[in-house]
N, C-alpha and C. Protein backbone atom coordinates (compact mmCIF):
# COMPACT_ATOMS: atom_id res chain seq x y z
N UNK A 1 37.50 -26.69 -5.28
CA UNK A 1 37.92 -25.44 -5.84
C UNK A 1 37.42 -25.28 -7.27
N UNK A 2 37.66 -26.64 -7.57
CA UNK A 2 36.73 -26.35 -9.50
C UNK A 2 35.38 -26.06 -9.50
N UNK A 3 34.41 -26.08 -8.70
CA UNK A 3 33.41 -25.46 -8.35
C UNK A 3 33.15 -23.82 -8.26
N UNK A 4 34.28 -23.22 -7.68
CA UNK A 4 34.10 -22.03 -7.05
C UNK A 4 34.61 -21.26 -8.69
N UNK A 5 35.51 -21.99 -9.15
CA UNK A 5 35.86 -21.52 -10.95
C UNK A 5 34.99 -21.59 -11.73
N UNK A 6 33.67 -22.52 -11.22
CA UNK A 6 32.52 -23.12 -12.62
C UNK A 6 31.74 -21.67 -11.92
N UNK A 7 31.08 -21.52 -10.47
CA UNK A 7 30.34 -20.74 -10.35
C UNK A 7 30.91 -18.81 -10.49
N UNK A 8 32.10 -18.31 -10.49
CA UNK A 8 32.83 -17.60 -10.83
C UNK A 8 32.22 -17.31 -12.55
N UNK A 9 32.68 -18.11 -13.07
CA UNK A 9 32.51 -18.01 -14.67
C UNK A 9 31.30 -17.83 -14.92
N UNK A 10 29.94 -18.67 -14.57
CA UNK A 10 28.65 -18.36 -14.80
C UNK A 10 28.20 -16.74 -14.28
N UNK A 11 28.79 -16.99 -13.33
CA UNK A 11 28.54 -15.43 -12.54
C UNK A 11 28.55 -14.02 -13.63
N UNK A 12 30.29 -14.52 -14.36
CA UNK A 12 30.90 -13.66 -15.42
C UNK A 12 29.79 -13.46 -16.70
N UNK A 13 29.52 -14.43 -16.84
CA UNK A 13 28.80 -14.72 -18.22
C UNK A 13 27.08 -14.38 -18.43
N UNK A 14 26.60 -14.09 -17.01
CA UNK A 14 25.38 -13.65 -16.40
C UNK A 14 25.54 -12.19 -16.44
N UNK A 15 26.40 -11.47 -15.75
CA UNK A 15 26.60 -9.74 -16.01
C UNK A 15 27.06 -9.57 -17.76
N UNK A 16 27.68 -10.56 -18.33
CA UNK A 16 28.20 -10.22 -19.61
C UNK A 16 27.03 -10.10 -20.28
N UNK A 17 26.25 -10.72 -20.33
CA UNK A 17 24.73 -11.26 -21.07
C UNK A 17 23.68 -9.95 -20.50
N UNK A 18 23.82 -9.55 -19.34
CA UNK A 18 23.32 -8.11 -19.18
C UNK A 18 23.82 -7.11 -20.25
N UNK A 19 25.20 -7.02 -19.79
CA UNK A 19 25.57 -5.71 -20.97
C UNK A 19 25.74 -6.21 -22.32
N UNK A 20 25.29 -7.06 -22.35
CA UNK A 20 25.33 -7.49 -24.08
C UNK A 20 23.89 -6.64 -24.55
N UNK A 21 22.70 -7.54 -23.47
CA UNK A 21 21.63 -6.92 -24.38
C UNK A 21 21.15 -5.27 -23.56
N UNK A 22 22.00 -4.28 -23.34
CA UNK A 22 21.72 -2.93 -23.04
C UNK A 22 20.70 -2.86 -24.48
N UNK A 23 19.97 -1.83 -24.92
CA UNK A 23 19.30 -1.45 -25.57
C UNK A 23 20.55 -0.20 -26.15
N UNK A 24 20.41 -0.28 -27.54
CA UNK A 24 20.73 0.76 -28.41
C UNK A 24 21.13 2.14 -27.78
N UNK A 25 19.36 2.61 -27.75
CA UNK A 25 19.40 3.77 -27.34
C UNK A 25 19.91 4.29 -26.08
N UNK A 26 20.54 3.13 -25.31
CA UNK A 26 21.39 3.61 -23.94
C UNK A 26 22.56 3.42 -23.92
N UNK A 27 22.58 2.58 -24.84
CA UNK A 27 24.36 2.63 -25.25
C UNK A 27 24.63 3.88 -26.03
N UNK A 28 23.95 4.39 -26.93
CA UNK A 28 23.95 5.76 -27.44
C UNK A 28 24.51 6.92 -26.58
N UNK A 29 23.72 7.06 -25.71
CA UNK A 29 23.33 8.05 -24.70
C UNK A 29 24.06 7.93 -23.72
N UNK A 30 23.89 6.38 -22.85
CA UNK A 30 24.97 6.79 -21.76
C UNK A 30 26.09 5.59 -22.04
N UNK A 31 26.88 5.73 -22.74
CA UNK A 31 27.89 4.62 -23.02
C UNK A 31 28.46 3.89 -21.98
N UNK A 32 28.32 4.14 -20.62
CA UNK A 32 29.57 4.15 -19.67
C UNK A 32 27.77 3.30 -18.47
N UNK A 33 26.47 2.95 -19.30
CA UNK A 33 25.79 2.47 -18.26
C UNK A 33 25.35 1.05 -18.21
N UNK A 34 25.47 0.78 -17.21
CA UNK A 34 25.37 -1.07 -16.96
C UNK A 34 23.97 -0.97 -15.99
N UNK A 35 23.36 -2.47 -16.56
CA UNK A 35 22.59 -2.81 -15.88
C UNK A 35 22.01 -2.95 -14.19
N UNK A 36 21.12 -2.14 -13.74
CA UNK A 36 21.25 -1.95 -12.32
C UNK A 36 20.18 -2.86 -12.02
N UNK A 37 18.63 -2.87 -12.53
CA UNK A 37 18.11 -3.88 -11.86
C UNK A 37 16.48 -4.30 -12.88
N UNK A 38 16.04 -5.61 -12.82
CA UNK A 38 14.80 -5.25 -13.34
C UNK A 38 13.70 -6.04 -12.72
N UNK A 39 12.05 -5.44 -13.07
CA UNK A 39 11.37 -6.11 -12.52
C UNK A 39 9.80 -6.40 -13.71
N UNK A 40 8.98 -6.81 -12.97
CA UNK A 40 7.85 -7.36 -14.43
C UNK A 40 6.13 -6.35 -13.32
N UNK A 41 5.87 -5.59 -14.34
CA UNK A 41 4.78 -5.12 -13.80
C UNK A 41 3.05 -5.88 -13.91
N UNK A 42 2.72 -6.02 -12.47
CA UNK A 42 1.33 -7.10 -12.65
C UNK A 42 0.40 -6.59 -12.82
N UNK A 43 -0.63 -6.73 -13.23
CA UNK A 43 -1.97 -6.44 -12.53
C UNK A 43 -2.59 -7.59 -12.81
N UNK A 44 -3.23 -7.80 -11.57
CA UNK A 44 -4.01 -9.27 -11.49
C UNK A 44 -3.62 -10.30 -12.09
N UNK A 45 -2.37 -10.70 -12.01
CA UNK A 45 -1.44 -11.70 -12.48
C UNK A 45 -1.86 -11.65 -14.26
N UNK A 46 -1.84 -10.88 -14.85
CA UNK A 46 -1.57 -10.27 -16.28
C UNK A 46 -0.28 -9.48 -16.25
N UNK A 47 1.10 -9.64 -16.59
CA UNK A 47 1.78 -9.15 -17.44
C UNK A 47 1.60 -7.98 -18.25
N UNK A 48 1.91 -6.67 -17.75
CA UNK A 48 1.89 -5.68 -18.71
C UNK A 48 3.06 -4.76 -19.38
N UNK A 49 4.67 -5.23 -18.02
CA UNK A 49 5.16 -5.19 -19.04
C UNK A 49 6.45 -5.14 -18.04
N UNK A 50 7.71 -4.92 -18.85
CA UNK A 50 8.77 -5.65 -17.45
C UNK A 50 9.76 -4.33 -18.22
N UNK A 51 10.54 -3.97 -17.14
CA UNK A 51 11.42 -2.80 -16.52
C UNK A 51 12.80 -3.08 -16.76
N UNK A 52 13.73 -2.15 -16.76
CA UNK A 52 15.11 -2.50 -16.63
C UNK A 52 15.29 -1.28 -16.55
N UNK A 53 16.49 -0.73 -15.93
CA UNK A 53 17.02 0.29 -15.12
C UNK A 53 18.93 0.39 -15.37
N UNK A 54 18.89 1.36 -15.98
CA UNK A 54 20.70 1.57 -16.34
C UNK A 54 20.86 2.54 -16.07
N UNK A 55 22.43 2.57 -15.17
CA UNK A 55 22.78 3.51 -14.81
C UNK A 55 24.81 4.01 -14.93
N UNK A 56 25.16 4.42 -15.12
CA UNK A 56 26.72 4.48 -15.32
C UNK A 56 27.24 3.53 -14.11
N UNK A 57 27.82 2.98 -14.97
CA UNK A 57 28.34 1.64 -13.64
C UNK A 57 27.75 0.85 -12.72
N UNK A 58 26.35 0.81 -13.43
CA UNK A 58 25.31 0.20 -12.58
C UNK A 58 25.53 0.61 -11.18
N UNK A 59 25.11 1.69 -11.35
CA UNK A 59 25.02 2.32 -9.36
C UNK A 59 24.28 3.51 -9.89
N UNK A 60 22.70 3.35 -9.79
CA UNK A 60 21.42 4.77 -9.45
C UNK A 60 21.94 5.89 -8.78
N UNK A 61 21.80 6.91 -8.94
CA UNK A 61 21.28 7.83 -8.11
C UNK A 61 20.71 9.01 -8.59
N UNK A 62 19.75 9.48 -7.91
CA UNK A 62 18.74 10.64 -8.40
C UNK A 62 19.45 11.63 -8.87
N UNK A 63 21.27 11.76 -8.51
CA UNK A 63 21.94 12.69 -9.17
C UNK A 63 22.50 12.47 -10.53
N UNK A 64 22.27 11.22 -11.00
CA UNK A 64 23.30 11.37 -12.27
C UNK A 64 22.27 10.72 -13.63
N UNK A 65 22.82 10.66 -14.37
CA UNK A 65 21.74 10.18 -16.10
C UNK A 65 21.83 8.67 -15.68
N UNK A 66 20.28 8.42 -15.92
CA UNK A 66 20.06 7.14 -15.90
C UNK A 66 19.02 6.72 -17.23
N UNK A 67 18.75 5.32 -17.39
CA UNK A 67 17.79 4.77 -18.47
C UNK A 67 17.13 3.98 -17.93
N UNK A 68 15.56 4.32 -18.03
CA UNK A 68 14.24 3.50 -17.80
C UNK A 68 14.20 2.46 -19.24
N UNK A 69 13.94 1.10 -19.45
CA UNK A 69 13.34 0.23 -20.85
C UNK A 69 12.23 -0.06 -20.25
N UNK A 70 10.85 0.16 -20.79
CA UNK A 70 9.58 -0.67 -20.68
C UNK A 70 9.30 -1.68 -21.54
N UNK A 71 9.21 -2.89 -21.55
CA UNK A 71 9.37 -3.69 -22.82
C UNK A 71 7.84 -4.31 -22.78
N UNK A 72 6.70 -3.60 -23.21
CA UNK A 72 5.12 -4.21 -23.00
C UNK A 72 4.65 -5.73 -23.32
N UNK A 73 3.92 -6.03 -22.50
CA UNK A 73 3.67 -7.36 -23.11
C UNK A 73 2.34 -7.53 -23.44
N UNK A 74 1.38 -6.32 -23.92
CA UNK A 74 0.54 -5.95 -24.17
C UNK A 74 0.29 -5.02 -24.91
N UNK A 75 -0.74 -5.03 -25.77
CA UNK A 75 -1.42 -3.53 -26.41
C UNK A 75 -1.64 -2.53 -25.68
N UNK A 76 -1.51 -1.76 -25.20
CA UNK A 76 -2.17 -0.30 -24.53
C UNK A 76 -1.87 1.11 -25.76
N UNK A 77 -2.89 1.73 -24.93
CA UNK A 77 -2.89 3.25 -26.59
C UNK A 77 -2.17 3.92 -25.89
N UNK A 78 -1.23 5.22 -26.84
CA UNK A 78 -0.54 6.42 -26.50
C UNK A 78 -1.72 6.90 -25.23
N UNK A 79 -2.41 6.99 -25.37
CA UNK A 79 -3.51 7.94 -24.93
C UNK A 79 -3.76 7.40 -23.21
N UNK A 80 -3.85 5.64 -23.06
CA UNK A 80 -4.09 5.17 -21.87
C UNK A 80 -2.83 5.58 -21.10
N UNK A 81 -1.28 5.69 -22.01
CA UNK A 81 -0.01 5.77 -21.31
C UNK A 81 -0.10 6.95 -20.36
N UNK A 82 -0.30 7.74 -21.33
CA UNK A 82 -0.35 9.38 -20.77
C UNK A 82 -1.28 9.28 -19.59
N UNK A 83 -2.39 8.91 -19.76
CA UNK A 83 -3.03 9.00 -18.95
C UNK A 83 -2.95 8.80 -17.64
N UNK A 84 -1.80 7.48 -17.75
CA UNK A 84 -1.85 6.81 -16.31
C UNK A 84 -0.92 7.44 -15.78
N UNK A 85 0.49 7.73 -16.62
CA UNK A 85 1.73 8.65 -16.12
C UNK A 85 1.32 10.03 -15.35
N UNK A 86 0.08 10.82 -16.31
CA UNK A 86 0.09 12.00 -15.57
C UNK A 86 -0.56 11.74 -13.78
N UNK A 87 -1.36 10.44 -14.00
CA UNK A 87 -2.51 9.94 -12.95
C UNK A 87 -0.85 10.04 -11.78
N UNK A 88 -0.09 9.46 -11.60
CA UNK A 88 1.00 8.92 -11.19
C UNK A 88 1.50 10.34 -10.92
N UNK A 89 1.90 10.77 -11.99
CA UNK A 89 2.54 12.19 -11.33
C UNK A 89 1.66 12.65 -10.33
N UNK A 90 0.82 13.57 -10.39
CA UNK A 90 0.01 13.87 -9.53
C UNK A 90 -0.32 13.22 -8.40
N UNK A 91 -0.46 12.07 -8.45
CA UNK A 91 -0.71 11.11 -6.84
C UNK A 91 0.91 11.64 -5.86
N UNK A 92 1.78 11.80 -6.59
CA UNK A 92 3.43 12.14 -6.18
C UNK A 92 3.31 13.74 -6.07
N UNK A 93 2.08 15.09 -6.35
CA UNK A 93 2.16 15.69 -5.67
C UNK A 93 2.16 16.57 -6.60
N UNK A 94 2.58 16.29 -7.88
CA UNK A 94 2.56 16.97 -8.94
C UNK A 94 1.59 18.16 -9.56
N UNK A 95 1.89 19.07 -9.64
CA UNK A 95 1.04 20.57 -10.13
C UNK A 95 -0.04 20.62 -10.97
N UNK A 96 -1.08 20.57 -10.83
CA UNK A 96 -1.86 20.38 -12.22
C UNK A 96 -1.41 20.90 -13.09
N UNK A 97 -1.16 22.56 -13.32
CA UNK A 97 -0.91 23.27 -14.54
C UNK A 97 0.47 22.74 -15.19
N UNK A 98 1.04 22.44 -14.41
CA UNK A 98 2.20 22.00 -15.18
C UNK A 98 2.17 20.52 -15.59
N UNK A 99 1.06 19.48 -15.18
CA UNK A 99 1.22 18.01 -15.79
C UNK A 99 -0.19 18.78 -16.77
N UNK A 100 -0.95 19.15 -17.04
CA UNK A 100 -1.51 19.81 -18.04
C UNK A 100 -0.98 20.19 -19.38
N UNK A 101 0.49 21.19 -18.75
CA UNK A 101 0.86 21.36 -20.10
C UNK A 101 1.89 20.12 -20.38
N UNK A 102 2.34 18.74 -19.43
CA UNK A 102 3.15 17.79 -20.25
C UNK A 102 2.21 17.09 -21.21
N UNK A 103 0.74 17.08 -21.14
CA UNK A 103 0.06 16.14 -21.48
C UNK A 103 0.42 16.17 -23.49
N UNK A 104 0.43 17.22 -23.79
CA UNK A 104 0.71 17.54 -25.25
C UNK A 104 1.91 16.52 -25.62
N UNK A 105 3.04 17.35 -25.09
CA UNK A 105 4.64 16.62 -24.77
C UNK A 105 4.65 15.20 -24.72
N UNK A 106 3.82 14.13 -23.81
CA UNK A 106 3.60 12.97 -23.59
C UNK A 106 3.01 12.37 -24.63
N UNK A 107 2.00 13.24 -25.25
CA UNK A 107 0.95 12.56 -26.66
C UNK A 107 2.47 12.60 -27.33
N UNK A 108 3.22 13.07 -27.58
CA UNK A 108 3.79 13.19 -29.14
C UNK A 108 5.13 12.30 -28.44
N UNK A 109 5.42 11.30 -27.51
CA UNK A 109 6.93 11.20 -26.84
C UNK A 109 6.03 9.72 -27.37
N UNK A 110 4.89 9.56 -26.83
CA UNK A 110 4.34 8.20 -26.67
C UNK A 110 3.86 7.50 -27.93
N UNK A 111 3.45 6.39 -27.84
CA UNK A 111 3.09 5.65 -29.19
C UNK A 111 2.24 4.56 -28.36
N UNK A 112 1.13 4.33 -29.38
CA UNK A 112 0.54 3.03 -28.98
C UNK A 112 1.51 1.88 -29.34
N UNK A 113 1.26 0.70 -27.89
CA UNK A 113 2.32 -0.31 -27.52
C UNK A 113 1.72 -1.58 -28.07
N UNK A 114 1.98 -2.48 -28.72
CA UNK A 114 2.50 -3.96 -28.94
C UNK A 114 2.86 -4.47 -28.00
N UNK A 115 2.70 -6.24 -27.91
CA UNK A 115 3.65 -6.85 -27.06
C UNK A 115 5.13 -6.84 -27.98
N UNK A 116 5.92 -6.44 -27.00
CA UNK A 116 7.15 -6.64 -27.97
C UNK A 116 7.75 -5.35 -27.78
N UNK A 117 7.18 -3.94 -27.94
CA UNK A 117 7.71 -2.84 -27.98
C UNK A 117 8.34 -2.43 -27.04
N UNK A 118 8.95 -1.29 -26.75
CA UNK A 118 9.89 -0.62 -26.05
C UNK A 118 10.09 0.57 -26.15
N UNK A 119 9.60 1.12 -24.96
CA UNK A 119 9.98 2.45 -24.75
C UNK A 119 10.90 2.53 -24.04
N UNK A 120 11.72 3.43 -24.20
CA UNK A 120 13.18 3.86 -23.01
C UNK A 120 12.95 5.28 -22.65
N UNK A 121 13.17 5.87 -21.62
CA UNK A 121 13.28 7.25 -21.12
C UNK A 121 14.30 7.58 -20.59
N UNK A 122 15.27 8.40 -20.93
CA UNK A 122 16.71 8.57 -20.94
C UNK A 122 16.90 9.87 -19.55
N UNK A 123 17.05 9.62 -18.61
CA UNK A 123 16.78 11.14 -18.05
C UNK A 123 18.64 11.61 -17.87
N UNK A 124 18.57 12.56 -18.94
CA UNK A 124 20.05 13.11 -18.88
C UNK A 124 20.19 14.82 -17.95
N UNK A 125 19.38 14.79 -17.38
CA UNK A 125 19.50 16.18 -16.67
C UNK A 125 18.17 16.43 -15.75
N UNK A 126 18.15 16.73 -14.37
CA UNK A 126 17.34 17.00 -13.20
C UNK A 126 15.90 17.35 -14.17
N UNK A 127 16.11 18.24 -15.38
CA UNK A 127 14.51 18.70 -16.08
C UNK A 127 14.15 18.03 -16.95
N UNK A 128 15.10 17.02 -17.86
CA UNK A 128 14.92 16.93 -19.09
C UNK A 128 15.37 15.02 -19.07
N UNK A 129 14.41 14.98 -20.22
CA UNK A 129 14.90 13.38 -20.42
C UNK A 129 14.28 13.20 -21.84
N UNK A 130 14.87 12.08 -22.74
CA UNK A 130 14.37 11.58 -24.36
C UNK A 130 14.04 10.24 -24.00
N UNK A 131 13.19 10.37 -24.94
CA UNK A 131 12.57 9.27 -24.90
C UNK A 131 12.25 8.70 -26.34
N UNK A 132 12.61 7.17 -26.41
CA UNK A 132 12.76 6.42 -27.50
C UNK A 132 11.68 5.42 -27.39
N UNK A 133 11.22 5.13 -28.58
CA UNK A 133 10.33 4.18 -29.41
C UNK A 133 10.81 2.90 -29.59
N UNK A 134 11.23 2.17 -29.40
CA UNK A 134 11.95 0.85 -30.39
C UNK A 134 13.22 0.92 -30.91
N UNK A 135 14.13 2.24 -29.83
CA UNK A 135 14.98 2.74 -30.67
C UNK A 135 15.15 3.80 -30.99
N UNK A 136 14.37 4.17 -31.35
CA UNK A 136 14.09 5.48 -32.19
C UNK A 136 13.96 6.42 -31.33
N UNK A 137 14.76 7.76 -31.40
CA UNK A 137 14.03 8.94 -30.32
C UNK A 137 13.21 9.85 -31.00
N UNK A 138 12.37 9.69 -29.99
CA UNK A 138 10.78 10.29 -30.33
C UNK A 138 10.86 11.65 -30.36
N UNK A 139 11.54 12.17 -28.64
CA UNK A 139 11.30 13.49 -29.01
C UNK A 139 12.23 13.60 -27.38
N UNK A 140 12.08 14.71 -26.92
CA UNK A 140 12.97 14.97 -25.46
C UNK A 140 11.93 16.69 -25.05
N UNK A 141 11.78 15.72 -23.49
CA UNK A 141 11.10 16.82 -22.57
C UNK A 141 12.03 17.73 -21.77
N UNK A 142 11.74 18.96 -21.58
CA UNK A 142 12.43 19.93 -20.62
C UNK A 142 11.52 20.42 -19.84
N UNK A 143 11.28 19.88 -18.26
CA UNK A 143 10.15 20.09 -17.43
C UNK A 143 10.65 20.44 -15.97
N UNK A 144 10.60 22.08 -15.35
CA UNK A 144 11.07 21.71 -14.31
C UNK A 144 11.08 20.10 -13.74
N UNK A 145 11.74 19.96 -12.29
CA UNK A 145 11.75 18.60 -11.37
C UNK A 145 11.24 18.15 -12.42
N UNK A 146 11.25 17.41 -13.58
CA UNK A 146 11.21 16.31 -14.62
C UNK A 146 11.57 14.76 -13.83
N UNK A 147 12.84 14.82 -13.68
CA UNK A 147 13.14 13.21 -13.88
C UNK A 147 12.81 12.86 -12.04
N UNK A 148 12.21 13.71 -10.81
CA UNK A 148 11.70 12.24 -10.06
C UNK A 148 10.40 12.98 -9.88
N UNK A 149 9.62 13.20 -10.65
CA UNK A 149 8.17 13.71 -10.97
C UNK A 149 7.75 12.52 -12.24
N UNK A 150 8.42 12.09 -13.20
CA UNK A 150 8.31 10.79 -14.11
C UNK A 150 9.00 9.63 -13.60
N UNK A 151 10.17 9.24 -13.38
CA UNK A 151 10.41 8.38 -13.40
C UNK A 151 10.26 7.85 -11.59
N UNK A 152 10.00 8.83 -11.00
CA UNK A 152 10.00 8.35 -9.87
C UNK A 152 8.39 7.48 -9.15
N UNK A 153 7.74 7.92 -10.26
CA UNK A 153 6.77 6.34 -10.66
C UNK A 153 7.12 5.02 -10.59
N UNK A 154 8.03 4.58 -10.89
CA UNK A 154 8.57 3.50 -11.11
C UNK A 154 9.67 3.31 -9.83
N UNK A 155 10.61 4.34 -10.05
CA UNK A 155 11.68 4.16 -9.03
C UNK A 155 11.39 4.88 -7.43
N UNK A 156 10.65 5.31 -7.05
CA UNK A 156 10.65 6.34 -5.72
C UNK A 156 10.32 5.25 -4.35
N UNK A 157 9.96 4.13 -4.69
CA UNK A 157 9.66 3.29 -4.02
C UNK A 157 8.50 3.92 -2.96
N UNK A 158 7.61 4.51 -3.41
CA UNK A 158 6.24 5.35 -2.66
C UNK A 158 5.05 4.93 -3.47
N UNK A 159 4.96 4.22 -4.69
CA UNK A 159 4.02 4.20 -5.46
C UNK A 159 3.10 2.41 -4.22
N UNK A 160 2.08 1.88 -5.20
CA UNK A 160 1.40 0.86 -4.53
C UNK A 160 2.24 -0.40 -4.29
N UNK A 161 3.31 -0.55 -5.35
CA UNK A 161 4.62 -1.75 -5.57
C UNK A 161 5.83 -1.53 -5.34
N UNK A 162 5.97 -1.25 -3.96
CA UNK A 162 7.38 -0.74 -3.28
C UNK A 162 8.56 -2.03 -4.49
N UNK A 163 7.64 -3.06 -3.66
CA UNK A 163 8.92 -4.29 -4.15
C UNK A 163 9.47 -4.47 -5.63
N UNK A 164 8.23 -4.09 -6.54
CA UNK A 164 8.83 -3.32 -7.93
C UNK A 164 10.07 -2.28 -8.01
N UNK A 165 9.82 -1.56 -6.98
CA UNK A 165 11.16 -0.48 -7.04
C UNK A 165 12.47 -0.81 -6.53
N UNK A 166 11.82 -1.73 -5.67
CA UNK A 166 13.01 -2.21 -4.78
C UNK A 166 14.26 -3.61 -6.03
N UNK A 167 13.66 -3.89 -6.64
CA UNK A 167 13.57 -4.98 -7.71
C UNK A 167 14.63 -3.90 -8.78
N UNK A 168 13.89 -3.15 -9.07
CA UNK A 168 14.49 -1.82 -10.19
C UNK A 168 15.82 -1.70 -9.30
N UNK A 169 15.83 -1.29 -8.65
CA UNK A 169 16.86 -0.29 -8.15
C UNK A 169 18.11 -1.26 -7.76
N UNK A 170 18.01 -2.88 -7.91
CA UNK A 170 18.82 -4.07 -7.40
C UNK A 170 18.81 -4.69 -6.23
N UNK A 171 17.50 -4.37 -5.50
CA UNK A 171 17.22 -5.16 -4.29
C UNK A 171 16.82 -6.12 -4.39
């Protein structure tokens, strides 16, 4: 039985150590969100940068405010970000004229990345989501279908790395 109390407690101290290190800017924003799931993005066994996913009571859903953290483990420019996000939208079906006009929106949300840095994308409403720097909020988009036209890059589990999403989302 003192076993089932030692593994109990670690258990405790493993979710505690989640919501310890939430990021700032999601404790800000969504006070009430716990850690749902994370995963590390590859390419060709290079590290580019690892995920975490919060959601109010750690439980997702496409209906309510959630928080994306990208934490890079690499240099990449504002410019490659955008690039690849809009690439992404569009493979998901996305409008030209309208990922056209996010591209402006995205230059000024984004920043060239460090290993070390952190972006968060806050999506607090079906159009709209902010997005933070290290912390810092950069700026906040209002885009029709916004949050699963962006974030559903990561989370839609349709992109090339199902098991990434599946990973995100707590599978």
């Amino acid at each position: 039985m003192r076993w089932l109390n030692t593994l109990a407690a670690a258990i405790g101290a493993l979710l505690l150590s989640n919501a310890e290190a939430r990021p700032s800017e999601v404790a800000a924003v969504l006070p009430s969100a716990a850690w749902v799931g994370e995963a590390r993005y590859e390419v060709l066994a290079l590290a580019i940068f690892d995920a975490e996913l919060w959601a109010p009571q750690g439980a997702f859903s496409w209906d309510r405010a959630f928080a994306l953290s990208l934490t890079y483990q690499r240099s990449i420019s504002a410019r490659a970000l955008v690039n690849r996000t809009l690439r992404e939208m569009a493979e998901r079906g996305g409008d030209g004229a309208a990922l056209a006009a996010l591209r402006p929106l995205l230059l000024a949300c984004f920043a060239d990345v460090r290993a070390g840095d952190r972006i968060t994308g806050v999506s607090i409403g079906v159009d709209t989501a902010r997005f933070f720097y290290n912390g810092q909020q950069r700026c906040e988009i209002a885009s029709p279908g916004f949050r699963r036209s962006f974030f559903g890059i990561w989370l839609d589990g349709e992109g090339a790395d199902r098991a990434f999403s599946q990973r995100l989302l707590g599978g």
